[in-house]
C-alpha atoms as a PDB file:
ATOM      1  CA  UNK A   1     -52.485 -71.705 -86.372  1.00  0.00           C
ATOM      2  CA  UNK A   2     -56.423 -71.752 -85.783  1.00  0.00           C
ATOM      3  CA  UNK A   3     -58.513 -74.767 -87.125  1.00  0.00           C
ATOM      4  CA  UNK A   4     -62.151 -75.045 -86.845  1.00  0.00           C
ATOM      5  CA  UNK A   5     -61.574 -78.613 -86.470  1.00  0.00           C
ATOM      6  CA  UNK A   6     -61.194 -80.758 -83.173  1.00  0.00           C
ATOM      7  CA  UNK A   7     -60.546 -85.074 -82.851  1.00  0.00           C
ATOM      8  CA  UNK A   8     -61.726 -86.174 -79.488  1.00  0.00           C
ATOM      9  CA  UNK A   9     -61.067 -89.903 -78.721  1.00  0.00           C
ATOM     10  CA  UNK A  10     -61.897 -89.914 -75.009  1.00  0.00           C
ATOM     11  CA  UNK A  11     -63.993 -88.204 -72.248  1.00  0.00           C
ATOM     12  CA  UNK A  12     -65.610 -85.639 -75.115  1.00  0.00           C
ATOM     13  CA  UNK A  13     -66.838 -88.229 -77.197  1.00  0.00           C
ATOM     14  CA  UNK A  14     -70.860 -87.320 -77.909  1.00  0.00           C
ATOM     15  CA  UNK A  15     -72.894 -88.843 -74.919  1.00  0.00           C
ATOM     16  CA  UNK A  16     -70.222 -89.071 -72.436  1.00  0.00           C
ATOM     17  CA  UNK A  17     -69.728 -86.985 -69.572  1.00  0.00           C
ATOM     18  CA  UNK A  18     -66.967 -84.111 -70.782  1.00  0.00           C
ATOM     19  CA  UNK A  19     -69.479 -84.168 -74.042  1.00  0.00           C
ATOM     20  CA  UNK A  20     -72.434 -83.309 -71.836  1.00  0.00           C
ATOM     21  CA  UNK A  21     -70.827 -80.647 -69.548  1.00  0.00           C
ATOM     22  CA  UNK A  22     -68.693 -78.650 -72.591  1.00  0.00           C
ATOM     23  CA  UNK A  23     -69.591 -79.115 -75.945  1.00  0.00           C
ATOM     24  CA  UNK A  24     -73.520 -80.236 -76.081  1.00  0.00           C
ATOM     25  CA  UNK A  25     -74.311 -77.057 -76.187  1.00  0.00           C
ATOM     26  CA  UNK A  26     -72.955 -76.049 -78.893  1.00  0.00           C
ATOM     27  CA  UNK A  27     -74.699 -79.010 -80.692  1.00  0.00           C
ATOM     28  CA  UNK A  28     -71.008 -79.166 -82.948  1.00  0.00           C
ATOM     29  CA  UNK A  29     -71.235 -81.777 -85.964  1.00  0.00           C
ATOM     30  CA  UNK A  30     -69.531 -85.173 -86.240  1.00  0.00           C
ATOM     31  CA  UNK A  31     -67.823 -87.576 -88.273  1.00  0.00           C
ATOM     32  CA  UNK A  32     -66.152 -90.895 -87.049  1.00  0.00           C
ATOM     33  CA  UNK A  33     -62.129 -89.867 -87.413  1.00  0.00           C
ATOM     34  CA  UNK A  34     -59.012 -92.167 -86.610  1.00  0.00           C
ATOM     35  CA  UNK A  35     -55.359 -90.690 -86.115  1.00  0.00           C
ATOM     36  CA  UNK A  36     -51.800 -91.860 -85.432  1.00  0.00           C
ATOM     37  CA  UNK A  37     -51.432 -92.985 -82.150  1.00  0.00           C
ATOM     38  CA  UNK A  38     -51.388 -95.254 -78.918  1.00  0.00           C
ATOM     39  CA  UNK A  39     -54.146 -95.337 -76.416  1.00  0.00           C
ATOM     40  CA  UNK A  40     -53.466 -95.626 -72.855  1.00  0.00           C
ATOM     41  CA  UNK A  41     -55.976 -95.852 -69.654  1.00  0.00           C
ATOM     42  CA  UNK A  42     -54.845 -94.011 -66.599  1.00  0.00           C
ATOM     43  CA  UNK A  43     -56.955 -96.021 -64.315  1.00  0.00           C
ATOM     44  CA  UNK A  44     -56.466 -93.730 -61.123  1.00  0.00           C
ATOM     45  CA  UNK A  45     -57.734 -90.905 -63.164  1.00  0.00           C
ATOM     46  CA  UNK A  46     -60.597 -92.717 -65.019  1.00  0.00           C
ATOM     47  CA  UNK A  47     -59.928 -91.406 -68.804  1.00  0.00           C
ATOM     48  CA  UNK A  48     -57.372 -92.307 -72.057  1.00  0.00           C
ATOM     49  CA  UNK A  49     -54.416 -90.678 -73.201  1.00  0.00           C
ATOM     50  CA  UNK A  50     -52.609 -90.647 -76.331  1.00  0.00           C
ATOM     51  CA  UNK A  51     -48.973 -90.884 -77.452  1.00  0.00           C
ATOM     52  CA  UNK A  52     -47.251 -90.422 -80.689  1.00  0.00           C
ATOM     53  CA  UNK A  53     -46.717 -93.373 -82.155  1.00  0.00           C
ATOM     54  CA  UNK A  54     -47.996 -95.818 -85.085  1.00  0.00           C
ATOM     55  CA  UNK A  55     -51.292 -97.376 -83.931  1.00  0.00           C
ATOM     56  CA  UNK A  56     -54.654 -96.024 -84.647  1.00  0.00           C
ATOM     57  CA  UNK A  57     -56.922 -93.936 -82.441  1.00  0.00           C
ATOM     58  CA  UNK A  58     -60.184 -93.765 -83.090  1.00  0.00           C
ATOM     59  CA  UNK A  59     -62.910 -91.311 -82.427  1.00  0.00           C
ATOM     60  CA  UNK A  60     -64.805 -88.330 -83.643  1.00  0.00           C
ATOM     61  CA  UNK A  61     -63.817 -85.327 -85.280  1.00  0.00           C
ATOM     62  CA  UNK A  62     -66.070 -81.934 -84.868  1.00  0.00           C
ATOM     63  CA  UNK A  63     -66.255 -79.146 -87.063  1.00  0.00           C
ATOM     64  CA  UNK A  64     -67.410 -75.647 -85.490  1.00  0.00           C
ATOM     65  CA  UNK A  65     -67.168 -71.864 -85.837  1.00  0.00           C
ATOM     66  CA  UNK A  66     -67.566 -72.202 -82.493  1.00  0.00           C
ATOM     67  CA  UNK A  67     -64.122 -73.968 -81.541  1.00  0.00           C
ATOM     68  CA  UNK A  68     -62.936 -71.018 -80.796  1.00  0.00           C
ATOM     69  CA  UNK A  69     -64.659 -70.430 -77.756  1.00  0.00           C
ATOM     70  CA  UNK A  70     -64.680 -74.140 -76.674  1.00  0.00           C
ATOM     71  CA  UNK A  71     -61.191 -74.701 -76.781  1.00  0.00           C
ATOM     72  CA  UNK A  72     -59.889 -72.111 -74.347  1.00  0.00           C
ATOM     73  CA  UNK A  73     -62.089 -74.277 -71.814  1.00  0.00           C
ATOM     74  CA  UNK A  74     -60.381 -77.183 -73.216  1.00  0.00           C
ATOM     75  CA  UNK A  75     -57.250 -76.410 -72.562  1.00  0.00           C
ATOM     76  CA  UNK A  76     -58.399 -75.412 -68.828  1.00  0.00           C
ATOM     77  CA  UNK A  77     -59.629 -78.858 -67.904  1.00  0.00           C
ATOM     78  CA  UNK A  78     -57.099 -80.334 -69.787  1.00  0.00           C
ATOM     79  CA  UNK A  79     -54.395 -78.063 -68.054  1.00  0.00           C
ATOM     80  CA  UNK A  80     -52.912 -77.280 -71.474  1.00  0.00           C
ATOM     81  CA  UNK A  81     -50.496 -74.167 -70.812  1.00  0.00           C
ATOM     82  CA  UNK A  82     -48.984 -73.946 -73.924  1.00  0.00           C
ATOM     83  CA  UNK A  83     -46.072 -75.223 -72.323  1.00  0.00           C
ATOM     84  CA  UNK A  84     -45.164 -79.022 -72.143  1.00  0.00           C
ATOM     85  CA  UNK A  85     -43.315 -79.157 -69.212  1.00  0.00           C
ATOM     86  CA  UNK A  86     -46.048 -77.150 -67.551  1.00  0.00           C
ATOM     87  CA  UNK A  87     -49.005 -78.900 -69.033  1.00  0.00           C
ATOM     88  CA  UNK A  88     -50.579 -82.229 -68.123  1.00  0.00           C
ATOM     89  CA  UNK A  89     -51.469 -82.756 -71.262  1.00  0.00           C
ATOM     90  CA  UNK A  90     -50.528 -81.167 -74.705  1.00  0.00           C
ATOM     91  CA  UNK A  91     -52.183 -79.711 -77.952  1.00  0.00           C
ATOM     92  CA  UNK A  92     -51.067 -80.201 -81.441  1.00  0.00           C
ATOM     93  CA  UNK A  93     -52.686 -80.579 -84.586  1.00  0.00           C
ATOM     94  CA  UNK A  94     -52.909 -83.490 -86.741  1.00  0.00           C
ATOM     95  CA  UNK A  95     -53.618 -85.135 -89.622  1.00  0.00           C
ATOM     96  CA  UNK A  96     -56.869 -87.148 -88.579  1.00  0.00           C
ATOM     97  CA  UNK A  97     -58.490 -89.495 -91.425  1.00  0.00           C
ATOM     98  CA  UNK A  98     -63.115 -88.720 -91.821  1.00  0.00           C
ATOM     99  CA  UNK A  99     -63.871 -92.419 -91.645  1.00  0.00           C
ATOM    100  CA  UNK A 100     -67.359 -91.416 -93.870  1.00  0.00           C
ATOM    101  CA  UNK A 101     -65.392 -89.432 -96.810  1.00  0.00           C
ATOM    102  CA  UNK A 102     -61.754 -90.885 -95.863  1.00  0.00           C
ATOM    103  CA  UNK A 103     -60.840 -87.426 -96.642  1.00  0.00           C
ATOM    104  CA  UNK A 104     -57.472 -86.597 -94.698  1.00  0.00           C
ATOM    105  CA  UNK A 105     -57.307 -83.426 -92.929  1.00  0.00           C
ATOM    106  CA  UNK A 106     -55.613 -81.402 -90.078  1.00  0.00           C
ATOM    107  CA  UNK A 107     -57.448 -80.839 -86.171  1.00  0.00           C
ATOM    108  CA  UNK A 108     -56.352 -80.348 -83.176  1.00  0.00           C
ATOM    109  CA  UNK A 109     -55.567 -82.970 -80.647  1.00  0.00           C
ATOM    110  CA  UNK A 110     -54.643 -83.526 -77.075  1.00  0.00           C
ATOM    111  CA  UNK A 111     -51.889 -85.607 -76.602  1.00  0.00           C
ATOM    112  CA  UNK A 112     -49.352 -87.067 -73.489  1.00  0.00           C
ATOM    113  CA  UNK A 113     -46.639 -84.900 -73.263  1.00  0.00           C
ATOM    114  CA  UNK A 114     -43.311 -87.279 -74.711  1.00  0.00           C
ATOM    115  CA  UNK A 115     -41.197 -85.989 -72.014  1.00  0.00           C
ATOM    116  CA  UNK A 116     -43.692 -88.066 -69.569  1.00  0.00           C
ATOM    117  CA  UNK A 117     -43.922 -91.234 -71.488  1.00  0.00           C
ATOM    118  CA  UNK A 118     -42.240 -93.566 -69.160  1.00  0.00           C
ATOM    119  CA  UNK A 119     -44.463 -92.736 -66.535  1.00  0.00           C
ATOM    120  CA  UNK A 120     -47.510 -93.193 -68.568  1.00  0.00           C
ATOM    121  CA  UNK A 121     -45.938 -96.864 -69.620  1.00  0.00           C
ATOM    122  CA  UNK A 122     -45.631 -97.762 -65.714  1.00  0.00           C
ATOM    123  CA  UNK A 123     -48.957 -96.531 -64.936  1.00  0.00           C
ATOM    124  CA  UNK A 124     -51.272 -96.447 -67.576  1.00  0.00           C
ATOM    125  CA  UNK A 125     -52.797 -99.669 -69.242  1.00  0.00           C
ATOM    126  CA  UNK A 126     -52.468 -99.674 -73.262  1.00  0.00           C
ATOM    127  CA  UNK A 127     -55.964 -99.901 -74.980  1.00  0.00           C
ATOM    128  CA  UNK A 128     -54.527-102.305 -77.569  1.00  0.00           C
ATOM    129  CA  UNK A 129     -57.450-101.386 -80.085  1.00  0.00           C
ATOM    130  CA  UNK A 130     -57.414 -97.504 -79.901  1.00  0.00           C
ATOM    131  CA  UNK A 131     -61.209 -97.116 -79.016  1.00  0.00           C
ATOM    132  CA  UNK A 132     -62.310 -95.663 -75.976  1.00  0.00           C
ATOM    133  CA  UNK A 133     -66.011 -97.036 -76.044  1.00  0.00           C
ATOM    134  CA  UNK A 134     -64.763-100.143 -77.008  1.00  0.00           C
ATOM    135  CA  UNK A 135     -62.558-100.617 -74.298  1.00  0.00           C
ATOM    136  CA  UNK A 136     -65.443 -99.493 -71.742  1.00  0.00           C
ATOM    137  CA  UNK A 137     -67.929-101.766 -73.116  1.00  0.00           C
ATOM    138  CA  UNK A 138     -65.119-104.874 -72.898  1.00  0.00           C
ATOM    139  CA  UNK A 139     -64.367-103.548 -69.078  1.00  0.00           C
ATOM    140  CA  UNK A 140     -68.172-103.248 -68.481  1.00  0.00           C
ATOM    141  CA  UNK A 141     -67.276 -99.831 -67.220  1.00  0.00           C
ATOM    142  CA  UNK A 142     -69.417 -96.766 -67.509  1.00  0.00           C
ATOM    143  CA  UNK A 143     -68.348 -93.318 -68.520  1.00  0.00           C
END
């Protein structure tokens, strides 16, 4: 199933550094967005994961024509294979709530593969409020 739609919580939130070096360019509109889910911080890698579950993760949603040219990048950096045993992380899509129209509706998502959990609980930290920036700013830690 193709979407035009993609919720970014981490790294490719507009201004940070994934932003800048993949999607700026195609200048893709924005809407705040939360979905089901809990935030952790793999702090040898420097970014957030998510994993199913019933918290809230929030970020941005983008809507483009042009998602289907950015997402086969995506999924390079994000070493998506299609595959969850072979992927580091996995895509699926979602329901994901606008936060300006609170209109619900389905994107894509990357996610922690579930057959990798426990090691994400022994070495990842839990971002108890589900906001990336939010988290950096508490940290004092730049992006």
């Amino acid at each position: 199933m193709y979407l035009n739609r993609l919720f970014v919580y981490g790294t490719l939130l507009p201004g940070l550094r994934n932003y800048h070096r993949f999607l700026a360019k195609y200048d893709p509109p924005y809407w705040p967005a939360k979905a089901k889910g809990i935030m952790y911080y793999i702090p040898d890698d420097h970014y957030p994961v998510v994993v199913d579950g019933e918290g809230d993760v929030y970020g941005v949603l983008y809507e483009t024509k042009d998602l289907a040219v950015i997402l086969p990048v995506l999924d390079e950096i994000e070493k998506y294979t299609g595959v969850e045993s072979q992927s580091h992380l996995i895509r699926e899509i979602r329901e994901v709530e606008n936060l300006e129209t609170g209109e619900k509706v389905r994107a894509h998502m990357f996610l922690w593969p579930p057959s990798r959990r426990e090691e994400l609980e022994k070495r990842g930290v839990r971002i108890e409020s589900g906001d990336w920036l939010k988290f950096l700013r508490e940290r004092g830690m730049e992006e």
